[in-house]
N, C-alpha and C. Protein backbone atom coordinates (compact mmCIF):
# COMPACT_ATOMS: atom_id res chain seq x y z
N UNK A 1 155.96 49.33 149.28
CA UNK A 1 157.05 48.37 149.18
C UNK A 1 158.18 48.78 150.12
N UNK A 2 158.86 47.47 150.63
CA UNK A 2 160.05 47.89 151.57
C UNK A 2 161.30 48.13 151.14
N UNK A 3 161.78 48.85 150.46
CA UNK A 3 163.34 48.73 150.00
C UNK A 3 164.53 48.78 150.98
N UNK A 4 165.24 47.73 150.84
CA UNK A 4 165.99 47.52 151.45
C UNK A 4 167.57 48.67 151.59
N UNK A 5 167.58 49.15 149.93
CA UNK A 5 168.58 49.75 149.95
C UNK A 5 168.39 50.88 148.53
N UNK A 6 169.02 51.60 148.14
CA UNK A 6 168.59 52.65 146.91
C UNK A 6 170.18 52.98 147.14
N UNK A 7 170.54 52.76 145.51
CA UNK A 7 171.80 53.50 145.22
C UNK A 7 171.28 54.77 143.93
N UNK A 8 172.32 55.84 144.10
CA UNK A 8 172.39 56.89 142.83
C UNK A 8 173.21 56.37 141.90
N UNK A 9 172.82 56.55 140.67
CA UNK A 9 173.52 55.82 139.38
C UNK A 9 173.62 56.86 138.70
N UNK A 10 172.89 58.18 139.04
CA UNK A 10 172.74 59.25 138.23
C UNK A 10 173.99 59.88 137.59
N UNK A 11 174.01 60.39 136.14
CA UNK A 11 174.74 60.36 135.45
C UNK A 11 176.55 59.51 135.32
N UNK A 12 176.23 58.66 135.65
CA UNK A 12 176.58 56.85 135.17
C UNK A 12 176.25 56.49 133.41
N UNK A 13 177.33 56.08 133.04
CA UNK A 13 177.01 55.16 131.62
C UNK A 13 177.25 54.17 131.90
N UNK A 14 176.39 53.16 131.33
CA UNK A 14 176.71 51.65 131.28
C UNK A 14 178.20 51.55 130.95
N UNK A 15 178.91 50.37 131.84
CA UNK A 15 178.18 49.70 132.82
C UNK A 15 178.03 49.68 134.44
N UNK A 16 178.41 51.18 134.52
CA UNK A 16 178.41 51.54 136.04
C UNK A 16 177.03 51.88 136.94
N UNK A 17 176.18 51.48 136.02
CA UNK A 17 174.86 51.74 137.01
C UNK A 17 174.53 50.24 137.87
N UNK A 18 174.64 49.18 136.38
CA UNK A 18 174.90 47.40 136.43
C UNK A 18 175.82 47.17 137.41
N UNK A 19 177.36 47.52 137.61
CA UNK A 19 178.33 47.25 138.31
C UNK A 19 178.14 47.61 139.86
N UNK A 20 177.12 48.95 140.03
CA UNK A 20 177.02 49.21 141.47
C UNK A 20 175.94 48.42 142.05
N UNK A 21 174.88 47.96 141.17
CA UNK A 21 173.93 47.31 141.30
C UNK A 21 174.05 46.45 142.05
N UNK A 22 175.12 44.96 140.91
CA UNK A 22 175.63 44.54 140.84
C UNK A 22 176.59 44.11 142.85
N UNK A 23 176.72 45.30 143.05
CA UNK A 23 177.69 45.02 144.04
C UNK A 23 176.29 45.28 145.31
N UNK A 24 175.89 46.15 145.52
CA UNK A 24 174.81 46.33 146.43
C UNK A 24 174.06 44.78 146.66
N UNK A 25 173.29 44.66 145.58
CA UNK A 25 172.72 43.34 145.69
C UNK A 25 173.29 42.03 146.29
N UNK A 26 174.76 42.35 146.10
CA UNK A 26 175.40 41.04 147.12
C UNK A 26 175.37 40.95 148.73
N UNK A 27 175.15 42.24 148.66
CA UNK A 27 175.29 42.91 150.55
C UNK A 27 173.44 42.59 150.93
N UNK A 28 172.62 42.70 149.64
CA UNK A 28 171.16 41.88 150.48
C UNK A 28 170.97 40.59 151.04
N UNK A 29 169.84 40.40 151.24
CA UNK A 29 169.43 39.08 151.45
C UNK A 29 168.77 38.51 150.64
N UNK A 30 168.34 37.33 150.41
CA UNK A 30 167.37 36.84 149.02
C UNK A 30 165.57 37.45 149.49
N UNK A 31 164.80 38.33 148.76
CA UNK A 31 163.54 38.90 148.57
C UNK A 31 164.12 40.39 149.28
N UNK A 32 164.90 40.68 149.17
CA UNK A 32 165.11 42.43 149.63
C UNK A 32 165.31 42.80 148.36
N UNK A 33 164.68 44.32 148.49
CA UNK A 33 164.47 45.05 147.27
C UNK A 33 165.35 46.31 147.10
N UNK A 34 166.00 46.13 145.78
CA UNK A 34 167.13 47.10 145.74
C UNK A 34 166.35 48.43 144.66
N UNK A 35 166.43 49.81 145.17
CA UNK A 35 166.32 50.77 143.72
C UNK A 35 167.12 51.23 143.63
N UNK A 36 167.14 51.60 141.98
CA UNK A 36 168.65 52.34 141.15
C UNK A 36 167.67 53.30 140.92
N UNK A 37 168.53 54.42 141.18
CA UNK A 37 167.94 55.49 140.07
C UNK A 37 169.13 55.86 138.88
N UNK A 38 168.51 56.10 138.12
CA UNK A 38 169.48 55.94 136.70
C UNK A 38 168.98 57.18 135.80
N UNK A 39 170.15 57.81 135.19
CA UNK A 39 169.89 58.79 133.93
C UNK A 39 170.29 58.08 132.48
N UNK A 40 171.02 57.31 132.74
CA UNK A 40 170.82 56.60 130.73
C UNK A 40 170.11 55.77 130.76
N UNK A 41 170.07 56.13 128.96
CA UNK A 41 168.24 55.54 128.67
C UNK A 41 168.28 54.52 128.42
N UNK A 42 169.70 53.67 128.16
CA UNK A 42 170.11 52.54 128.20
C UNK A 42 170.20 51.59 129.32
N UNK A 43 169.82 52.26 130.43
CA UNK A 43 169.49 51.00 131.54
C UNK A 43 168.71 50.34 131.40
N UNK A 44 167.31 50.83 130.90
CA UNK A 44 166.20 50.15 130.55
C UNK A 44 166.58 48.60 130.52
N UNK A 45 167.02 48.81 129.28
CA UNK A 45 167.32 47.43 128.10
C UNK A 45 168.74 46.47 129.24
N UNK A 46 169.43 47.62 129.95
CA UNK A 46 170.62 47.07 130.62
C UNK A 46 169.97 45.78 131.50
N UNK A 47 169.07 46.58 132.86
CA UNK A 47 168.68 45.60 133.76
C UNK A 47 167.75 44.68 133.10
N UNK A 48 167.54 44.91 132.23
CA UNK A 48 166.01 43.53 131.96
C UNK A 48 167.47 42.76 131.19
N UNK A 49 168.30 43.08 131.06
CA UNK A 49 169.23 42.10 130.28
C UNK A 49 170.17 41.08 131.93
N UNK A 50 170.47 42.17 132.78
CA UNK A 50 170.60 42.04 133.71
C UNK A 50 170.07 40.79 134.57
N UNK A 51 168.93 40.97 135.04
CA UNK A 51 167.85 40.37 135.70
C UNK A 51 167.69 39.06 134.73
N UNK A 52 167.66 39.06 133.56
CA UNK A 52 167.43 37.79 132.84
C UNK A 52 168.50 36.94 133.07
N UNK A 53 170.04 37.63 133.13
CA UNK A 53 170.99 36.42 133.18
C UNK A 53 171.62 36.08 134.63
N UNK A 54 170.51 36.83 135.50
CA UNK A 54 171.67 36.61 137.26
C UNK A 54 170.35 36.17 137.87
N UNK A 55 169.00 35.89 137.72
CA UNK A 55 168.34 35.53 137.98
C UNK A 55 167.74 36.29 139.28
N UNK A 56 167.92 37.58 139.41
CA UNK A 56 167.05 38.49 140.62
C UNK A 56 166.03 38.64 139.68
N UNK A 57 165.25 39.02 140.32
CA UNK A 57 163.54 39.64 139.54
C UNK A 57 163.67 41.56 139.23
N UNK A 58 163.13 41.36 138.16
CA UNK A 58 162.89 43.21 137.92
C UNK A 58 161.44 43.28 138.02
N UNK A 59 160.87 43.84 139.26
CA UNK A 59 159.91 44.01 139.78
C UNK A 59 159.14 45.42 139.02
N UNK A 60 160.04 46.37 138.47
CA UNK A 60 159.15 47.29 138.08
C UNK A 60 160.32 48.41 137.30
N UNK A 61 160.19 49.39 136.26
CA UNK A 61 160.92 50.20 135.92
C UNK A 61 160.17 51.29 135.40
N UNK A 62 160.65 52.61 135.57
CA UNK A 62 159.62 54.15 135.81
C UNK A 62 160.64 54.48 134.62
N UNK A 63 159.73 55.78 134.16
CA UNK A 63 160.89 56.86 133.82
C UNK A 63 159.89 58.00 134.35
N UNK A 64 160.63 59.03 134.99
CA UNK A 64 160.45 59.79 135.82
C UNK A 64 161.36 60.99 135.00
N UNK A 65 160.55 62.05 134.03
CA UNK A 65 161.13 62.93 133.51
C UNK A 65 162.76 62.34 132.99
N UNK A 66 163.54 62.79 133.48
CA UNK A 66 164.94 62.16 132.74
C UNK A 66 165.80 61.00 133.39
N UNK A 67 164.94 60.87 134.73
CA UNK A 67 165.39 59.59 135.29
C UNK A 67 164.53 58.90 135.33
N UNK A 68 165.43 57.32 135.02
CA UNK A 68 164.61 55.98 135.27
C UNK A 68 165.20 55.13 136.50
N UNK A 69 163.93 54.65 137.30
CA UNK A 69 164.08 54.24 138.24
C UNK A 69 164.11 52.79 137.98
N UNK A 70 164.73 51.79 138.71
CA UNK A 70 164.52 50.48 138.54
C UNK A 70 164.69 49.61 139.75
N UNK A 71 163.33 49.01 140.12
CA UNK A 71 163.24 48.38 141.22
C UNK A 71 163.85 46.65 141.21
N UNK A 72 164.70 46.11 141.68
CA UNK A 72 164.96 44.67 141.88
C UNK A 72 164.94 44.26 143.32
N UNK A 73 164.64 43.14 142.85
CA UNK A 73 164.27 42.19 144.30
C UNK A 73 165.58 40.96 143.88
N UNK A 74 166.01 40.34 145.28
CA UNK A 74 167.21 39.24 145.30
C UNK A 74 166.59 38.56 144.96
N UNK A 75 167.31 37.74 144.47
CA UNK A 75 167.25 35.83 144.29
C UNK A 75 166.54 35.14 145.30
């Protein structure tokens, strides 16, 4: 996969993993793929809440020992 861009969210609490996300994703284009890497376990539930109400796609989400990764694609 091509990612367009990867921000660190690492040790971030909601809602600053969402908020940087959030801001990155405006600087894509529509089908560029953004990853977060994230340490609360509450992103999970964050971006699929995320992605449901802004309408980007959540293409995929890891947990990787104590980080979770979360892949989105634009609008």
């Amino acid at each position: 996969m091509d990612i367009a861009k990867e921000i660190d969210t690492r040790g971030l609490n909601c809602p600053l993993p969402i908020l940087k996300a959030k801001k990155a994703l405006a600087e894509l284009e529509s089908g560029q793929l953004l990853k977060v890497v994230a340490t609360d376990p509450g992103s999970l539930r964050d971006f699929q809440a995320f992605t449901r109400q802004t309408g980007h796609e959540l293409v995929e989400q890891q947990t990787l020992g104590s980080e979770f990764i979360h892949l989105l694609r634009h609008r």
